[in-house]
N, C-alpha and C. Protein backbone atom coordinates (compact mmCIF):
# COMPACT_ATOMS: atom_id res chain seq x y z
N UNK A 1 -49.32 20.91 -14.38
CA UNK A 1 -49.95 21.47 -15.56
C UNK A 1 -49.14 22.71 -16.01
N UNK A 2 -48.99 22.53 -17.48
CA UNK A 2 -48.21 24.00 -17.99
C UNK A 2 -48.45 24.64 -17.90
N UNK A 3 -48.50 25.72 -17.75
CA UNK A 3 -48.99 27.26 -17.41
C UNK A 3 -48.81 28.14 -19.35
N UNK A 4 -50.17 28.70 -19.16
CA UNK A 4 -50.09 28.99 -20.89
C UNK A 4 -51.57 29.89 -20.78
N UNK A 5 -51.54 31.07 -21.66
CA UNK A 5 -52.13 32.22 -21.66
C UNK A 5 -53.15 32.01 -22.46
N UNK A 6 -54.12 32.73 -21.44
CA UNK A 6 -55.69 31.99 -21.67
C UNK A 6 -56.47 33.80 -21.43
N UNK A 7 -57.66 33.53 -21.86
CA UNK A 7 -58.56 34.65 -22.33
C UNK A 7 -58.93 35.18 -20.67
N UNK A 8 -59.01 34.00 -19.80
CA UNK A 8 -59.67 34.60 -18.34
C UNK A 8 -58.24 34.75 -17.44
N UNK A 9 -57.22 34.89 -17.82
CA UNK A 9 -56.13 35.26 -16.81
C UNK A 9 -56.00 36.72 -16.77
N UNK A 10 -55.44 37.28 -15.45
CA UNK A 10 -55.19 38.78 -14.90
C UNK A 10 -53.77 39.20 -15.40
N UNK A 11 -53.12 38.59 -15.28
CA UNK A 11 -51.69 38.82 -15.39
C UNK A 11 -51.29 39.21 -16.83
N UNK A 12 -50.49 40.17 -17.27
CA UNK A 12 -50.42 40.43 -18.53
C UNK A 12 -49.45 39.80 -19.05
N UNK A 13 -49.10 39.17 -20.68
CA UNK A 13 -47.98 38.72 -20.45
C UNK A 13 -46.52 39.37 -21.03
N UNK A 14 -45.62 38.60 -20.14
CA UNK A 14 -43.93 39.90 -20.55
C UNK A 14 -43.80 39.36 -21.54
N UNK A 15 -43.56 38.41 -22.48
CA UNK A 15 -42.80 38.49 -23.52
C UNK A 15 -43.17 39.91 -24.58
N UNK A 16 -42.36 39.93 -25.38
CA UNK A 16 -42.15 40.91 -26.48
C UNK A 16 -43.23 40.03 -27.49
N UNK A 17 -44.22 41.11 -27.14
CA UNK A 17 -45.29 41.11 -28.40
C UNK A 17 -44.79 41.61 -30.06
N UNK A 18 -45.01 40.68 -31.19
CA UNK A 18 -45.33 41.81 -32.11
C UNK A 18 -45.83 43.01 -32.46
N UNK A 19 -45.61 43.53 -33.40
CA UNK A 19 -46.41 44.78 -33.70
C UNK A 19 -47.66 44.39 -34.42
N UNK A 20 -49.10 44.82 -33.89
CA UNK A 20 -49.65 44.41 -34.62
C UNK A 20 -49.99 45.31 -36.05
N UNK A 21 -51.20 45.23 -36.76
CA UNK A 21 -51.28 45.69 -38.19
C UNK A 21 -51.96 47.56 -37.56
N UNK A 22 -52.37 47.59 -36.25
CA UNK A 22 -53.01 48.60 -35.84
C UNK A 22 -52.03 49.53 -35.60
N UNK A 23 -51.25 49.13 -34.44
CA UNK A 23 -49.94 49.96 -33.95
C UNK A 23 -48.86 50.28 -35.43
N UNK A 24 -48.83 48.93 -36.47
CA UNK A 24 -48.15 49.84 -37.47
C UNK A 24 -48.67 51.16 -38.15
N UNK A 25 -50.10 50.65 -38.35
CA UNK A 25 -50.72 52.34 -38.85
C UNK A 25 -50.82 53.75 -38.22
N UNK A 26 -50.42 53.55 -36.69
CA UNK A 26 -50.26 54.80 -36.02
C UNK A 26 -48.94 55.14 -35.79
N UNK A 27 -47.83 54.67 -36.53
CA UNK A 27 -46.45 55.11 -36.74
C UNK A 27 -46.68 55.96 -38.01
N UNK A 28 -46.49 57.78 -38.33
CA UNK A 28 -46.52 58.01 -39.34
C UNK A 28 -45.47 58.11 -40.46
N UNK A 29 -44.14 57.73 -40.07
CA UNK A 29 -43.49 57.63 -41.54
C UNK A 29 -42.39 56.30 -40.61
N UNK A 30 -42.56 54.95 -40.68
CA UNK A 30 -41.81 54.21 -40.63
C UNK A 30 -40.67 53.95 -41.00
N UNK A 31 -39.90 54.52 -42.30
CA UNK A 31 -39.10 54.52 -42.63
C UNK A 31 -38.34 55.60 -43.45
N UNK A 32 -38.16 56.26 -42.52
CA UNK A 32 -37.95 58.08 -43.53
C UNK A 32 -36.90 58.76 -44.33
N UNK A 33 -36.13 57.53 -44.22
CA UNK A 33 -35.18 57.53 -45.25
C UNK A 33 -35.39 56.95 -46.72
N UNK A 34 -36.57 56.05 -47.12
CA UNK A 34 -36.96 56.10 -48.41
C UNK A 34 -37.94 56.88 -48.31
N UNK A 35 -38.83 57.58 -47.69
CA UNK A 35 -39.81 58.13 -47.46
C UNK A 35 -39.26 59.96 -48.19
N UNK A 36 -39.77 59.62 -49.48
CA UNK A 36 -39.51 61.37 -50.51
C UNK A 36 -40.49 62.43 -50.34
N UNK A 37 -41.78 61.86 -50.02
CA UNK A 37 -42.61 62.55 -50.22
C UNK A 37 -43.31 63.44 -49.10
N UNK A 38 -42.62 63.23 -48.31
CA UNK A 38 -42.71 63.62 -46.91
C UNK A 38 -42.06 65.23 -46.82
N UNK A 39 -40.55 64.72 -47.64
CA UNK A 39 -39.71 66.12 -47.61
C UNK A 39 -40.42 66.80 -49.00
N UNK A 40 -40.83 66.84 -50.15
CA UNK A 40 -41.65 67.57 -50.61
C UNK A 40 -42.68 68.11 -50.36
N UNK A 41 -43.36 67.91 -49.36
CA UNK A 41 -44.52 68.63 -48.62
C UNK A 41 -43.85 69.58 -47.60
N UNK A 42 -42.92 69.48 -46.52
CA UNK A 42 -42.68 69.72 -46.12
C UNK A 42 -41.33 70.89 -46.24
N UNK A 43 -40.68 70.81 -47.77
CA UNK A 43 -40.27 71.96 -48.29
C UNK A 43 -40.86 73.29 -47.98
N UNK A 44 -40.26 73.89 -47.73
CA UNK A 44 -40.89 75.83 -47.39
C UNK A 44 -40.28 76.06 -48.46
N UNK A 45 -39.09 76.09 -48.97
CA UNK A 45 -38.70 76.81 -49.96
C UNK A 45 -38.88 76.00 -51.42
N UNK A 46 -39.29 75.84 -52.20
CA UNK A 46 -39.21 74.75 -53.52
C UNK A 46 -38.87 75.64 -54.73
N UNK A 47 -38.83 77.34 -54.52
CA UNK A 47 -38.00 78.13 -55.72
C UNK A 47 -36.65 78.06 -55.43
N UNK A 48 -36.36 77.51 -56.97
CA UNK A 48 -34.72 77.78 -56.53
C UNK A 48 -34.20 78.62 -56.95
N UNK A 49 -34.96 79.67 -57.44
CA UNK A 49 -34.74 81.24 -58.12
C UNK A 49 -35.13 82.15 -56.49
N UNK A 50 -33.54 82.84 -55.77
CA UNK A 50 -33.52 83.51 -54.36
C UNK A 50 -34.19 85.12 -55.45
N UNK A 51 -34.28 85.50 -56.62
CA UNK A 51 -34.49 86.74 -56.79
C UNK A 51 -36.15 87.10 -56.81
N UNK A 52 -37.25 85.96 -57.23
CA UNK A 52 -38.18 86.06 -57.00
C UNK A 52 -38.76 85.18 -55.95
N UNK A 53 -38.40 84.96 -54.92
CA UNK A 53 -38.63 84.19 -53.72
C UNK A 53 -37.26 85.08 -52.79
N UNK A 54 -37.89 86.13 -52.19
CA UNK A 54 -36.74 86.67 -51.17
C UNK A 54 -36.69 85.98 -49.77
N UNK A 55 -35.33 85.87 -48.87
CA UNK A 55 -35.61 85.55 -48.02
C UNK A 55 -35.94 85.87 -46.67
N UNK A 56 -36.85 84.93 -46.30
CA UNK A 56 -38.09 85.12 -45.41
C UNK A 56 -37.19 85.79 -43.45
N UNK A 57 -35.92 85.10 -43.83
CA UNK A 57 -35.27 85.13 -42.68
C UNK A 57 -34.52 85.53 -42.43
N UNK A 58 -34.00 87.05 -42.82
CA UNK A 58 -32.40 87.68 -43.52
C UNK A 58 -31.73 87.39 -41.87
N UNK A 59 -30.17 87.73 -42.10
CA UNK A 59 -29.48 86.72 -41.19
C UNK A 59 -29.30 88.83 -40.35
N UNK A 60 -28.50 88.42 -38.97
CA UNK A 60 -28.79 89.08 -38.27
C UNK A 60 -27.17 89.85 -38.63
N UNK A 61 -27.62 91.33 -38.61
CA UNK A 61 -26.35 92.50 -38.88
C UNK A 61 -25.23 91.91 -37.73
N UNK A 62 -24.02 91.85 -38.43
CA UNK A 62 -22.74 91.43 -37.00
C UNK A 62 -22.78 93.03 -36.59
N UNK A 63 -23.39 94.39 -36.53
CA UNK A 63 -23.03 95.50 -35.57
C UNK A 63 -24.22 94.96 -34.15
N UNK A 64 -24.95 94.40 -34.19
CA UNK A 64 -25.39 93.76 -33.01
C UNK A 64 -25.19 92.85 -32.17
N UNK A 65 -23.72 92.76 -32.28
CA UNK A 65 -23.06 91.94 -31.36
C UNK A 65 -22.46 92.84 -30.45
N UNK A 66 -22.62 92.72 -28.89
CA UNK A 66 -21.52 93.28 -28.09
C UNK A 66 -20.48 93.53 -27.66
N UNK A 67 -19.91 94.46 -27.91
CA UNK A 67 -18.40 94.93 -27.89
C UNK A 67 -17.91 94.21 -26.91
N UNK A 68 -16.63 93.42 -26.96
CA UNK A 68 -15.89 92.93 -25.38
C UNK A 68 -15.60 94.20 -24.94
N UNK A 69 -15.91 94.41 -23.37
CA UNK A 69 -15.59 94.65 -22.62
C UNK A 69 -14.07 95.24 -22.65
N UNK A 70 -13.38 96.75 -22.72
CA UNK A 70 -12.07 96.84 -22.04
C UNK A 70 -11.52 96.25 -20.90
N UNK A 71 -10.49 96.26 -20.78
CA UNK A 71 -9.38 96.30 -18.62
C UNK A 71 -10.08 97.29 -18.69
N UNK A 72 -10.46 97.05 -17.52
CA UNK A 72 -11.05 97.93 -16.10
C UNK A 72 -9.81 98.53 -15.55
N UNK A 73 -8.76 98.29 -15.17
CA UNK A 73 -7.47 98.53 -14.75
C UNK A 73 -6.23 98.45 -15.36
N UNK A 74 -6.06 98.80 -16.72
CA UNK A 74 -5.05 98.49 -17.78
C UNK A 74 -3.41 99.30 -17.00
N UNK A 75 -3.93 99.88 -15.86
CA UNK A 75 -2.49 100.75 -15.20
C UNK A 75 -2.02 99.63 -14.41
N UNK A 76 -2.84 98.96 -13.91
CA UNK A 76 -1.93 97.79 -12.83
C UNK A 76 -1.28 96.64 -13.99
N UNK A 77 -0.89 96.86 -14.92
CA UNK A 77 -0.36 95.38 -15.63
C UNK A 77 1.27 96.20 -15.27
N UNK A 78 1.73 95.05 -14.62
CA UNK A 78 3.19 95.15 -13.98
C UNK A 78 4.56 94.94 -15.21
N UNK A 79 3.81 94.69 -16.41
CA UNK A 79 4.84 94.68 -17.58
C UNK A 79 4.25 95.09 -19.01
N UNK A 80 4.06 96.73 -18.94
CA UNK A 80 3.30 97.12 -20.25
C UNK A 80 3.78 96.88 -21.45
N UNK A 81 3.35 96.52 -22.81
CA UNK A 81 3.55 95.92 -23.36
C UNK A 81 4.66 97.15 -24.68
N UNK A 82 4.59 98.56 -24.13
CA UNK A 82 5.40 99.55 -25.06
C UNK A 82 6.49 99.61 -24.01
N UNK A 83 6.41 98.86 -22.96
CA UNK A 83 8.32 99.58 -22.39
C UNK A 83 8.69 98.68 -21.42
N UNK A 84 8.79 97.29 -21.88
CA UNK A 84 9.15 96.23 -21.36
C UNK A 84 10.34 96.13 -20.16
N UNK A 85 11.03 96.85 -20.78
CA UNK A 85 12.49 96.99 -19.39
C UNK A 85 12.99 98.65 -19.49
N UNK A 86 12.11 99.16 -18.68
CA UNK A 86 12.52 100.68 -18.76
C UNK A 86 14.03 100.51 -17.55
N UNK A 87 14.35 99.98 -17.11
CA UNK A 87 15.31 99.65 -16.07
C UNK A 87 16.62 99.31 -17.60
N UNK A 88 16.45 99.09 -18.17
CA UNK A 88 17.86 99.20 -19.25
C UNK A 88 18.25 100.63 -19.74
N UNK A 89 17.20 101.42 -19.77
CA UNK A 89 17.37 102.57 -20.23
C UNK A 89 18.70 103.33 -19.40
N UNK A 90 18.28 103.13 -18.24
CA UNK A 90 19.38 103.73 -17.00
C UNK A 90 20.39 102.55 -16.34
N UNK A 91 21.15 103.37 -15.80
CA UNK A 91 22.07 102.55 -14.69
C UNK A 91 21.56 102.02 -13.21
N UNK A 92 21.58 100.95 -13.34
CA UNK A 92 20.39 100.59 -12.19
C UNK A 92 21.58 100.58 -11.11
N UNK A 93 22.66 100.34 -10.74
CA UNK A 93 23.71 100.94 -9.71
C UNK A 93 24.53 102.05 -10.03
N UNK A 94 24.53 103.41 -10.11
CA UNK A 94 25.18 104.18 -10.03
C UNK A 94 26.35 104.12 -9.59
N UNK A 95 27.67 104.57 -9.78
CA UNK A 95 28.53 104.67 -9.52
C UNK A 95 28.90 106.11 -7.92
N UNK A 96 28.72 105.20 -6.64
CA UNK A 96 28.84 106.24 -5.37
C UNK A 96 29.97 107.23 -6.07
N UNK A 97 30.88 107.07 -5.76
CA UNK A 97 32.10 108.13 -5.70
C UNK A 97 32.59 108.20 -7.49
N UNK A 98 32.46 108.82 -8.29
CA UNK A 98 32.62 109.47 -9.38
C UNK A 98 34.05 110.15 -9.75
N UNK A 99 34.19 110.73 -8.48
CA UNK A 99 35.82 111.48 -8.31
C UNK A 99 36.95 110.78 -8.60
N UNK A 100 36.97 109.26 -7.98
CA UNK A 100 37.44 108.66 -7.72
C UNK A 100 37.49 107.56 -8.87
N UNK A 101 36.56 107.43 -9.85
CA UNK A 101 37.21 106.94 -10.87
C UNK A 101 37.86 107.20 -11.86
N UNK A 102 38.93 106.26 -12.30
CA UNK A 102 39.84 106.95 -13.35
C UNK A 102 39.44 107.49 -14.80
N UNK A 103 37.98 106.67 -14.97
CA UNK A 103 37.44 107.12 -16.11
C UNK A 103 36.12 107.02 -15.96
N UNK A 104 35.91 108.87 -15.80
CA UNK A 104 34.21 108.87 -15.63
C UNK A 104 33.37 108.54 -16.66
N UNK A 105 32.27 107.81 -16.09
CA UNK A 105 31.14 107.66 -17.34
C UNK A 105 30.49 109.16 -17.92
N UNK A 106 30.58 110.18 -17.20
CA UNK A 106 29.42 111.02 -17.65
C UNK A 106 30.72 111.93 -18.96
N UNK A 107 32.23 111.35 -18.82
CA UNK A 107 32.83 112.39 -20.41
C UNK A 107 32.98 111.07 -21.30
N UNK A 108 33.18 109.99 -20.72
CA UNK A 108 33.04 108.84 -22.10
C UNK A 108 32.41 107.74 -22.55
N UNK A 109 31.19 108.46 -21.49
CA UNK A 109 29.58 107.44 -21.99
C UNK A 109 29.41 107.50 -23.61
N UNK A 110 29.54 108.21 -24.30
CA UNK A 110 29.58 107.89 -26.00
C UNK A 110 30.15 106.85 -26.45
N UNK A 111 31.54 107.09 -25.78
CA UNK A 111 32.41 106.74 -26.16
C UNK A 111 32.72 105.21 -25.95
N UNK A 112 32.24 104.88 -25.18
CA UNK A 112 31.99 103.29 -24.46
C UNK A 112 31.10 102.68 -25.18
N UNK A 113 30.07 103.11 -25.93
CA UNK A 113 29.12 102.47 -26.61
C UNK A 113 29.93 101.62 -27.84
N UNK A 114 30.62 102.56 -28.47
CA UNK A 114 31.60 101.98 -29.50
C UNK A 114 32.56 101.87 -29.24
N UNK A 115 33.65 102.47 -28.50
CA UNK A 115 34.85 102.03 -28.15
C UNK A 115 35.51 101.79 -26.22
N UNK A 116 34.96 100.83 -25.93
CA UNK A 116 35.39 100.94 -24.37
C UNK A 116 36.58 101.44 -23.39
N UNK A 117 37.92 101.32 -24.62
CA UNK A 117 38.74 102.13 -24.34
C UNK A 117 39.30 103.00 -25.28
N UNK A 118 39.29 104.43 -24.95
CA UNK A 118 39.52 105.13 -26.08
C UNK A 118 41.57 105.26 -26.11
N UNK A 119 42.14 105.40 -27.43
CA UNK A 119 43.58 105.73 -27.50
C UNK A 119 43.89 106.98 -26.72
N UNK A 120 44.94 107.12 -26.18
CA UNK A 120 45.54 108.39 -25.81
C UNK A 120 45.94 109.57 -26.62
């Protein structure tokens, strides 16, 4: 015998019921994309004149935002950003014995900048 859904059975049944005419009336906007009248009620604002309708929600001052934070330690940055190679400024090997060269830097350090060897 077929098995087929009867008024005195326990078991509920799985298939996918329709909707009936009840459950559609307790959906309140079924389709709310043609549904206009919904967003006209639900308008707060409906002047489109902002000088006699001010607004209700002015936006928040930007001085109430919090300052970032400085470096805590701006002395430990190992390459400051005003004196990138203070080591060019100077002679990072000195010349030991001075006496002994034929042409000291300290009478023609000028002079080396523009001319490396000067005429006699």
């Amino acid at each position: 015998m077929p098995e087929t859904a009867t008024a005195t059975e326990t078991e509920p049944v799985t298939e996918a019921e329709p909707v009936t005419e009840a459950e559609a009336e307790t959906d309140p906007d079924p389709d709310p994309e043609t549904d206009t009248e919904t967003e006209a009620v639900t308008d707060p604002d409906p002047d489109p004149d902002p000088e006699t309708d001010p607004d209700p929600e002015p936006e928040p001052e930007p001085e109430t935002e919090p300052e970032p934070e400085p470096d805590p330690e701006p002395d430990t940055d190992p390459e400051p950003e005003t004196d990138p190679e203070p080591e060019a400024v100077t002679d990072p090997e000195p010349d030991p014995e001075p006496d002994t060269d034929p042409e000291p830097e300290t009478e023609t350090e000028t002079e080396t900048e523009t001319d490396p060897e000067p005429e006699p």
